[in-house]
Every structure is written in structure tokens, then in C-alpha cells.
C-alpha atoms as a PDB file:
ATOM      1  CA  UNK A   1     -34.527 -24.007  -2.672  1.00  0.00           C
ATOM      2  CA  UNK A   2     -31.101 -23.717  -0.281  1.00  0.00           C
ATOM      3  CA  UNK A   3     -29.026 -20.570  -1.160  1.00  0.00           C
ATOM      4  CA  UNK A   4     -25.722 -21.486  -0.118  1.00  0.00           C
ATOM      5  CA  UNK A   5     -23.532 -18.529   0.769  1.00  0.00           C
ATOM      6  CA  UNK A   6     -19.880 -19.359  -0.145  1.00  0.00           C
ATOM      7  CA  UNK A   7     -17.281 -17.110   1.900  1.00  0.00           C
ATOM      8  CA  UNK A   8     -15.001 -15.160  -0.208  1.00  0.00           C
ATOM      9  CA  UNK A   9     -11.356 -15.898  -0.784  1.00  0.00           C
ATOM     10  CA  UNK A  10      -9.453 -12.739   0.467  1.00  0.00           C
ATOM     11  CA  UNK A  11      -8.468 -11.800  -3.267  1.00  0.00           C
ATOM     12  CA  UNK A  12     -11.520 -12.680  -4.740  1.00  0.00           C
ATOM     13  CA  UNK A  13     -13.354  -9.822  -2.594  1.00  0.00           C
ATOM     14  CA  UNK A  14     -11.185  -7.031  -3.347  1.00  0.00           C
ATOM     15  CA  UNK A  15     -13.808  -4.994  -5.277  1.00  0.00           C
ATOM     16  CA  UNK A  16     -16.884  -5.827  -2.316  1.00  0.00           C
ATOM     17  CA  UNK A  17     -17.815  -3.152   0.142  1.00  0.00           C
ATOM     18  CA  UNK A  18     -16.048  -2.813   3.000  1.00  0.00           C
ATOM     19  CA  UNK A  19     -17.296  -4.938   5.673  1.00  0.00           C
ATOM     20  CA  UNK A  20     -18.387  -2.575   9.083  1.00  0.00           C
ATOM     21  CA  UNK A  21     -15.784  -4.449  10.814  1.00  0.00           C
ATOM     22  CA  UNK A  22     -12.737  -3.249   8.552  1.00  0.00           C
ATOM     23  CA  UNK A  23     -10.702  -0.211   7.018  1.00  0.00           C
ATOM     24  CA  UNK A  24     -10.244  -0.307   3.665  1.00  0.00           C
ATOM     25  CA  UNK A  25      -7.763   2.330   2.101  1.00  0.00           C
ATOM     26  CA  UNK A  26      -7.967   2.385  -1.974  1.00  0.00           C
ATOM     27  CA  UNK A  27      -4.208   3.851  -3.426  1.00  0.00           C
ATOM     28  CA  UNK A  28      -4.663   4.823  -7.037  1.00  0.00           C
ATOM     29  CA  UNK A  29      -1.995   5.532  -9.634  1.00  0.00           C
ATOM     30  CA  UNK A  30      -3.742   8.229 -12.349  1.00  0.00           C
ATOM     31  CA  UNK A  31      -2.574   8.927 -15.906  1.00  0.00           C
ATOM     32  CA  UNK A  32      -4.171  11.533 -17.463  1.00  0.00           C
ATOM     33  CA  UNK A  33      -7.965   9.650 -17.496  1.00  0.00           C
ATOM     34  CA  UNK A  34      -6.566   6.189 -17.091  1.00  0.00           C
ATOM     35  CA  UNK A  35      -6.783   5.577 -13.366  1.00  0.00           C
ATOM     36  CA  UNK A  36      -5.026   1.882 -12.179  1.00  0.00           C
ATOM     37  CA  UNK A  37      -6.064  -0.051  -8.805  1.00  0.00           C
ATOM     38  CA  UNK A  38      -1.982   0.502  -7.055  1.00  0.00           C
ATOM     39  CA  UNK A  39      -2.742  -0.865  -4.194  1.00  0.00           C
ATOM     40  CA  UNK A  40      -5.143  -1.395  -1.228  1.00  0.00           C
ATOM     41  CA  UNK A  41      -4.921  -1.956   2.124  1.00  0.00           C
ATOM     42  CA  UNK A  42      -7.541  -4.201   4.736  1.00  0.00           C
ATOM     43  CA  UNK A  43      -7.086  -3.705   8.339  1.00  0.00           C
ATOM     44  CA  UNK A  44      -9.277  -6.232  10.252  1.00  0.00           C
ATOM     45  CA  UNK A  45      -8.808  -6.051  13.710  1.00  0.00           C
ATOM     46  CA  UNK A  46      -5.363  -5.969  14.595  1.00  0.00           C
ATOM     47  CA  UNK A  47      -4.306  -7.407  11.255  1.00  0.00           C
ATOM     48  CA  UNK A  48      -3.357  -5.843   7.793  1.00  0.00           C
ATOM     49  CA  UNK A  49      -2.992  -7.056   4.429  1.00  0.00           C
ATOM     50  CA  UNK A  50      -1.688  -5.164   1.015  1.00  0.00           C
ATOM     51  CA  UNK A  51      -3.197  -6.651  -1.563  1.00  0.00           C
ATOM     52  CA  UNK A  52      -1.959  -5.159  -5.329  1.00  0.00           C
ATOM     53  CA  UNK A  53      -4.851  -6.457  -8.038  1.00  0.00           C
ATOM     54  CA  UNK A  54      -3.054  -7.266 -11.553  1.00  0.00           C
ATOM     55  CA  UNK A  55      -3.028  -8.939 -14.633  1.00  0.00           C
ATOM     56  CA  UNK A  56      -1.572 -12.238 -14.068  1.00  0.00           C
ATOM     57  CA  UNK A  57      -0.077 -13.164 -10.479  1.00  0.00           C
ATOM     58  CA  UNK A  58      -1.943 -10.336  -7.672  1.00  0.00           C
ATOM     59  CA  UNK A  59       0.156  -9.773  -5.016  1.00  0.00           C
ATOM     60  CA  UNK A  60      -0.633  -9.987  -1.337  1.00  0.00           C
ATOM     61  CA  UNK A  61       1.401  -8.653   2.095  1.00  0.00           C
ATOM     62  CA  UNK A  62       0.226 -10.015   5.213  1.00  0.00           C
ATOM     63  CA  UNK A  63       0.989  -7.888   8.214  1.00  0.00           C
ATOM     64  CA  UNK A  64      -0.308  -9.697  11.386  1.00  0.00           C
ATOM     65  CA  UNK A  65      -1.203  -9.068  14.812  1.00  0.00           C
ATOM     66  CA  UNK A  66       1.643 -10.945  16.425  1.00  0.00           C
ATOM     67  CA  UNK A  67       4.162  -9.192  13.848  1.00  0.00           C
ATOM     68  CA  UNK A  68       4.644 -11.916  11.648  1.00  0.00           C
ATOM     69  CA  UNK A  69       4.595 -10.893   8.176  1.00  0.00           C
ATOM     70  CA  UNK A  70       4.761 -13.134   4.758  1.00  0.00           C
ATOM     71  CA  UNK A  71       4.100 -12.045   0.690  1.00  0.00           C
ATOM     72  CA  UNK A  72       2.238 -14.138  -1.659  1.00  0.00           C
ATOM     73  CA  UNK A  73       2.474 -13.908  -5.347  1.00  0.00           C
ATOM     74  CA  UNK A  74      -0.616 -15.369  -7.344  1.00  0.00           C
ATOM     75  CA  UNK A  75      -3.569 -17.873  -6.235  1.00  0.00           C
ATOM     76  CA  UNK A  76      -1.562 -20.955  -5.876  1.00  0.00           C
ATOM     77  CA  UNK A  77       1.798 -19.805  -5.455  1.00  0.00           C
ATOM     78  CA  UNK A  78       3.868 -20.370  -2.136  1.00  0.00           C
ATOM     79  CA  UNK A  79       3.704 -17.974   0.762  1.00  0.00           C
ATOM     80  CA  UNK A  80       6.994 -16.439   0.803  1.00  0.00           C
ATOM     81  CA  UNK A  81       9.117 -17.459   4.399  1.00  0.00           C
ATOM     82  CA  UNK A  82       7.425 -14.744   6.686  1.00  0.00           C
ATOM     83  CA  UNK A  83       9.678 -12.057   8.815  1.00  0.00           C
ATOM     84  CA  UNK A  84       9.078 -11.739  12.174  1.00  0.00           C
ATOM     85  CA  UNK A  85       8.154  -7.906  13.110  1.00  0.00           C
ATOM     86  CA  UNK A  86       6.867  -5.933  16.110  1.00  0.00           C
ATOM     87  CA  UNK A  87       3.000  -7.204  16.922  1.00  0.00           C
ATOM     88  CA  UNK A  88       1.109  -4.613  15.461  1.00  0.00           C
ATOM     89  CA  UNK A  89      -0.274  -2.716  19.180  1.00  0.00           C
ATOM     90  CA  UNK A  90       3.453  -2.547  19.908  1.00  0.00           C
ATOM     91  CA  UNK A  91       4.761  -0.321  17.019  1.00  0.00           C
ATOM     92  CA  UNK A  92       5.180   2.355  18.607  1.00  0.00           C
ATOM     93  CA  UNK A  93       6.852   4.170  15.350  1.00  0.00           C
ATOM     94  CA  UNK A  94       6.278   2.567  12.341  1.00  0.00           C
ATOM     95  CA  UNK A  95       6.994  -0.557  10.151  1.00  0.00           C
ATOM     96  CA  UNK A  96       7.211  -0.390   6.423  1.00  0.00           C
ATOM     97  CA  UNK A  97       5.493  -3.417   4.984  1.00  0.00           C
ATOM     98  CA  UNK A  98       5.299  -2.420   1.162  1.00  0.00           C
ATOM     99  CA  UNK A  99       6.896  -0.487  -1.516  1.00  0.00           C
ATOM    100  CA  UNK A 100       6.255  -0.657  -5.285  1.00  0.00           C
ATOM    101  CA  UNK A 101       7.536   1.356  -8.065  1.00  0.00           C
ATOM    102  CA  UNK A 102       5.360   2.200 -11.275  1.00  0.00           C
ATOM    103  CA  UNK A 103       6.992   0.265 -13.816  1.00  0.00           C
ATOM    104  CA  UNK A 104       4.242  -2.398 -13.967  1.00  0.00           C
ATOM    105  CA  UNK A 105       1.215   0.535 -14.220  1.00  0.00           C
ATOM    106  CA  UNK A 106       0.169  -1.338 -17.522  1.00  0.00           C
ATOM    107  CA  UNK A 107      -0.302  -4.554 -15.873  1.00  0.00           C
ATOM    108  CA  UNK A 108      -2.480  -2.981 -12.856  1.00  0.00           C
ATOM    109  CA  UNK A 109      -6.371  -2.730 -13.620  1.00  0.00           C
ATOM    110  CA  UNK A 110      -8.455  -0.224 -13.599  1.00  0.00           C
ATOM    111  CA  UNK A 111     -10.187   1.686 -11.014  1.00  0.00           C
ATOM    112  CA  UNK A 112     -13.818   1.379 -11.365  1.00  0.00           C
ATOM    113  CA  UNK A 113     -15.597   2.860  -8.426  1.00  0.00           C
ATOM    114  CA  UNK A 114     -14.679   0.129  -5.947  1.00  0.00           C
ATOM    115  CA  UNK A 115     -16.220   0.846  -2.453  1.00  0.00           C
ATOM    116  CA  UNK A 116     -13.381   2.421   0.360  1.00  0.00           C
ATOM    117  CA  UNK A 117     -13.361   4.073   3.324  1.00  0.00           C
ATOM    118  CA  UNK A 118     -10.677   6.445   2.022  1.00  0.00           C
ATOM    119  CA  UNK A 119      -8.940   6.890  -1.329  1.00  0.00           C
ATOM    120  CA  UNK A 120      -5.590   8.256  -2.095  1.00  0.00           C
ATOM    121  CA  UNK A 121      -4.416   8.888  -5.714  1.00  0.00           C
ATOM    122  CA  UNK A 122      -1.145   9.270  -7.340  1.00  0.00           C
ATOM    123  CA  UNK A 123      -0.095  11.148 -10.358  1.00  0.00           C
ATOM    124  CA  UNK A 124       1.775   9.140 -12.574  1.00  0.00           C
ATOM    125  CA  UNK A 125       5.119  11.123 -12.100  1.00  0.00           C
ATOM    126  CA  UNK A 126       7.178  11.962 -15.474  1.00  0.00           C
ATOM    127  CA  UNK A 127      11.046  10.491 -15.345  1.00  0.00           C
ATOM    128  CA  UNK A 128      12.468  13.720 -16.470  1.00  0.00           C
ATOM    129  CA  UNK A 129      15.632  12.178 -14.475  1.00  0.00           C
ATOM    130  CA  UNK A 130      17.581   8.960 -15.539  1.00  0.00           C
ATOM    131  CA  UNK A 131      18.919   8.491 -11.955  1.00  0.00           C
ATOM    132  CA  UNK A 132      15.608   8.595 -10.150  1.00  0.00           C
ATOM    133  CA  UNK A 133      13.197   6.531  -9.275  1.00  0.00           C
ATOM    134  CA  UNK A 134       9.514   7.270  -7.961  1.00  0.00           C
ATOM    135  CA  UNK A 135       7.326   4.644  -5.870  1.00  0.00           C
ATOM    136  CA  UNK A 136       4.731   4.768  -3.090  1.00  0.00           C
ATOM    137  CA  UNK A 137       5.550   2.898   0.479  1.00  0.00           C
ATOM    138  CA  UNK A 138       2.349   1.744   2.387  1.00  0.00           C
ATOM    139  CA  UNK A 139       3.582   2.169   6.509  1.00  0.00           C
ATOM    140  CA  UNK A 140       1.550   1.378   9.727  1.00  0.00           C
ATOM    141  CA  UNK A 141       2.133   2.587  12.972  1.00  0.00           C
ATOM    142  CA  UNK A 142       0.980   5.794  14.967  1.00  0.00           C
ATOM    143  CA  UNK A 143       3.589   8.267  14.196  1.00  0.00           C
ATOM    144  CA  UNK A 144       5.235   9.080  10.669  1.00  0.00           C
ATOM    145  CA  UNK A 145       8.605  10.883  10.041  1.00  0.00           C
ATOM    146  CA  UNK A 146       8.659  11.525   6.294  1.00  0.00           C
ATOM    147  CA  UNK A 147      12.242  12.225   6.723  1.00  0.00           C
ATOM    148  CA  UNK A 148      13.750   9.327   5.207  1.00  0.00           C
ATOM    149  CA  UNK A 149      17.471   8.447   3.708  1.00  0.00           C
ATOM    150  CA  UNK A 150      19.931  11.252   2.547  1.00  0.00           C
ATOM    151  CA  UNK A 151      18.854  10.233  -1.432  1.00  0.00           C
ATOM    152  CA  UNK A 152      15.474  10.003  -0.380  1.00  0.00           C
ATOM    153  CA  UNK A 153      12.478  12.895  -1.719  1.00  0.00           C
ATOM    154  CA  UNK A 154       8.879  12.361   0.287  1.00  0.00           C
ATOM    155  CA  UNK A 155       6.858  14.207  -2.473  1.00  0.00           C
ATOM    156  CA  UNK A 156       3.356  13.521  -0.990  1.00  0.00           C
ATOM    157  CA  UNK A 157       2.867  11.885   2.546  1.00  0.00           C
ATOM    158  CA  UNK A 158      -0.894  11.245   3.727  1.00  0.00           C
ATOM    159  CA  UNK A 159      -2.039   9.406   6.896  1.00  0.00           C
ATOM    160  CA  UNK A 160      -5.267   7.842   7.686  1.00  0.00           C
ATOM    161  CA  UNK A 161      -6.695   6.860  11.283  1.00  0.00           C
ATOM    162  CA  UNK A 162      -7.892   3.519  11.380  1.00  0.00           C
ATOM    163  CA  UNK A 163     -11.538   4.018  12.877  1.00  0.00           C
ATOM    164  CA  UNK A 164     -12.094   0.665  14.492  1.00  0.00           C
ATOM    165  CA  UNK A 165      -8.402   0.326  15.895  1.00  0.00           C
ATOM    166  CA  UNK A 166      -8.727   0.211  19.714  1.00  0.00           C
ATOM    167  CA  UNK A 167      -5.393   1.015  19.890  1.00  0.00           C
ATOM    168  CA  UNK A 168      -4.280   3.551  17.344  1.00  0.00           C
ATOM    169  CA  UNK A 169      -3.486   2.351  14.113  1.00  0.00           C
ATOM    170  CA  UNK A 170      -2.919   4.534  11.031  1.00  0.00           C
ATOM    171  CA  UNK A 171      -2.026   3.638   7.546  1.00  0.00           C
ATOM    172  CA  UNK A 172       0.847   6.184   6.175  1.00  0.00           C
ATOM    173  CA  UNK A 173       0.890   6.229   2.084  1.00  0.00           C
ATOM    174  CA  UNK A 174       3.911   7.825   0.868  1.00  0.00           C
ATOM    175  CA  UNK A 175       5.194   9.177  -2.209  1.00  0.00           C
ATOM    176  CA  UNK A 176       8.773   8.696  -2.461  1.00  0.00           C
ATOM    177  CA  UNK A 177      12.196   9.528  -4.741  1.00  0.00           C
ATOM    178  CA  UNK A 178      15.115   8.148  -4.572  1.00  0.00           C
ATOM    179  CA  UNK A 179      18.100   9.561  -6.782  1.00  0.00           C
ATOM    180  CA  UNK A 180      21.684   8.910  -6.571  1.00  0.00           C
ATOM    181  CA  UNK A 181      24.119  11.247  -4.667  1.00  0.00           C
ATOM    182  CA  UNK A 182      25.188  13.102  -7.932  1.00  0.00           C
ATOM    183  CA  UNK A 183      21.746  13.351  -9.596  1.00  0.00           C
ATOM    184  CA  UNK A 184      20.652  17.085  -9.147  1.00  0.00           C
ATOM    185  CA  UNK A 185      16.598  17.441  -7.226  1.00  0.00           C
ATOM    186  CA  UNK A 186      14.165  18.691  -9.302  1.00  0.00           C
ATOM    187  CA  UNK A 187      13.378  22.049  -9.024  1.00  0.00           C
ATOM    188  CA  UNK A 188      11.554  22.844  -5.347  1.00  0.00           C
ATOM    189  CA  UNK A 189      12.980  19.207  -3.748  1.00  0.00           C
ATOM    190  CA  UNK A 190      15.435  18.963  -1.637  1.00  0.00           C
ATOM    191  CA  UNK A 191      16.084  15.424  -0.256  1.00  0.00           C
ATOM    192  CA  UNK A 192      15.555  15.416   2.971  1.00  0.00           C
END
């Protein structure tokens, strides 16, 4: 008997171990007990791929080594026209590949355990505010400023070394608000 050993599609091994080679950074969105897959983020070698799991068309970012970066929605749909960035040894900064709001939480499935080398979980935030709105920005790069716009809250900023990045590479996950100029900041914000 030959066991044939198939290599996985990129989205189709989303919820395997992380190989040795890799980083793999897990972003949750919790409500109450229901916790949702967000987002999760691959680094292998000097590339780096976003990959949200849900219901319907998944979405992947591809961030790669020579800078060029493209989105694709679904298994057969077309990559979107990539953007040409800074290679990824040369940010010196950061870029800012990704950035979701919550809206589609429903559509997202669950968190079950899946292996990572580091997790990061969001509270669902209330809208107590109709001229908010809350979402998380995945950023790579070795230094982070969570300053951001003058409507623009960082309510939770964690970074995470990439271990097998030769040359430096961290993963930023950000918790952000924007609000319009006249909307008043919750009590304890101030946007920065």
C-alpha cells in the first residue's frame, strides 16, 4: 500500500500546527463565551499572509518578501491587482496590510483550540456611540507608533517578535476607534 501525502492548500491548513519553520499569530474576537477565529497571521520566511476563516468566501492578504502585496476573496475567486510595498527586510517602520471591523462576527467561526505560537483576543466592544467605529489593524514592521489620526483611539496595541525572522520582524495587532470630530471619547479615551 502507497500513502500518498497531498500538500495542503494554504486555506485548507489553517487549523494544522504550526510548522517549525513559521509564526503563526491566532487574533480572536470574544463575546461573552462565544469566541470567533478574527484573523490569523503566517509568517514564513520573509513572507506574510492574513488569512480571515468564514462562512462563505475566507479571505486572504498576501504580504511578500519583495513588497508586493494582493487580497483574495474565496477559493476560486480572482487575486485582487496587487500593490507594490516596501520588501519586507526594508520596512524600517511599519506597513499596514489589514484592517477589519466586527460587523461580520456572525459569519466568522469559532475558535476551537487551533494550534499558535501566540494568541491575542478581543472583546467584542459595545457601540454605546453611533459615530464610532471599532476594528483591529494587523501591521508588520519593527517599530510601532500607536499614535494614529486625530479621530483615531488605539484601545489595545500588542506586538509579537517573529522568532525565526533573521532580520526583525514583528506582527503589531491593534485595537482601534475611529469617531468623527464632534463625537465626544468615551470616558478615559482621548484620541490621540
Amino acid at each position: 500500500m502507497v500513502i500518498q501525502i497531498l500538500p495542503l492548500r494554504y486555506d485548507a491548513g489553517m487549523s494544522c500546527a504550526p510548522d517549525p519553520s513559521e509564526y503563526v499569530l491566532r487574533v480572536n474576537l470574544k463575546d461573552a463565551s462565544d469566541v470567533r477565529r478574527f484573523c490569523e497571521v503566517r509568517v514564513k520566511g520573509k513572507d506574510v499572509y492574513i488569512y480571515q476563516p468564514r462562512k462563505g468566501e475566507s479571505v486572504k492578504v498576501s504580504y511578500h518578501e519583495s513588497g508586493q502585496k494582493h487580497v483574495k476573496i474565496g477559493q476560486s475567486g480572482p487575486i485582487m491587482p496587487p500593490m507594490h510595498l516596501d520588501p519586507t527586510e526594508a520596512i524600517v517602520t511599519e506597513e499596514k496590510p489589514w484592517s477589519k471591523s466586527f460587523e461580520n462576527f456572525a459569519n466568522l467561526l469559532p475558535y476551537k483550540g487551533e494550534a499558535a505560537n501566540d494568541v491575542f483576543e478581543i472583546e467584542l466592544p459595545p457601540l454605546p456611540y453611533v459615530d464610532t467605529i471599532t476594528f483591529a489593524q494587523i501591521a508588520i514592521g519593527r517599530s510601532f507608533d500607536p499614535k494614529g489620526g486625530v479621530d483615531q483611539v488605539t484601545l489595545k496595541q500588542e506586538v509579537f517578535p517573529v522568532p525565526h525572522s533573521t532580520d526583525g520582524l514583528q506582527v503589531c495587532v491593534r485595537l482601534l476607534r475611529l469617531q468623527s470630530s464632534s463625537a465626544p471619547s468615551p470616558p478615559g479615551e482621548h484620541p490621540e
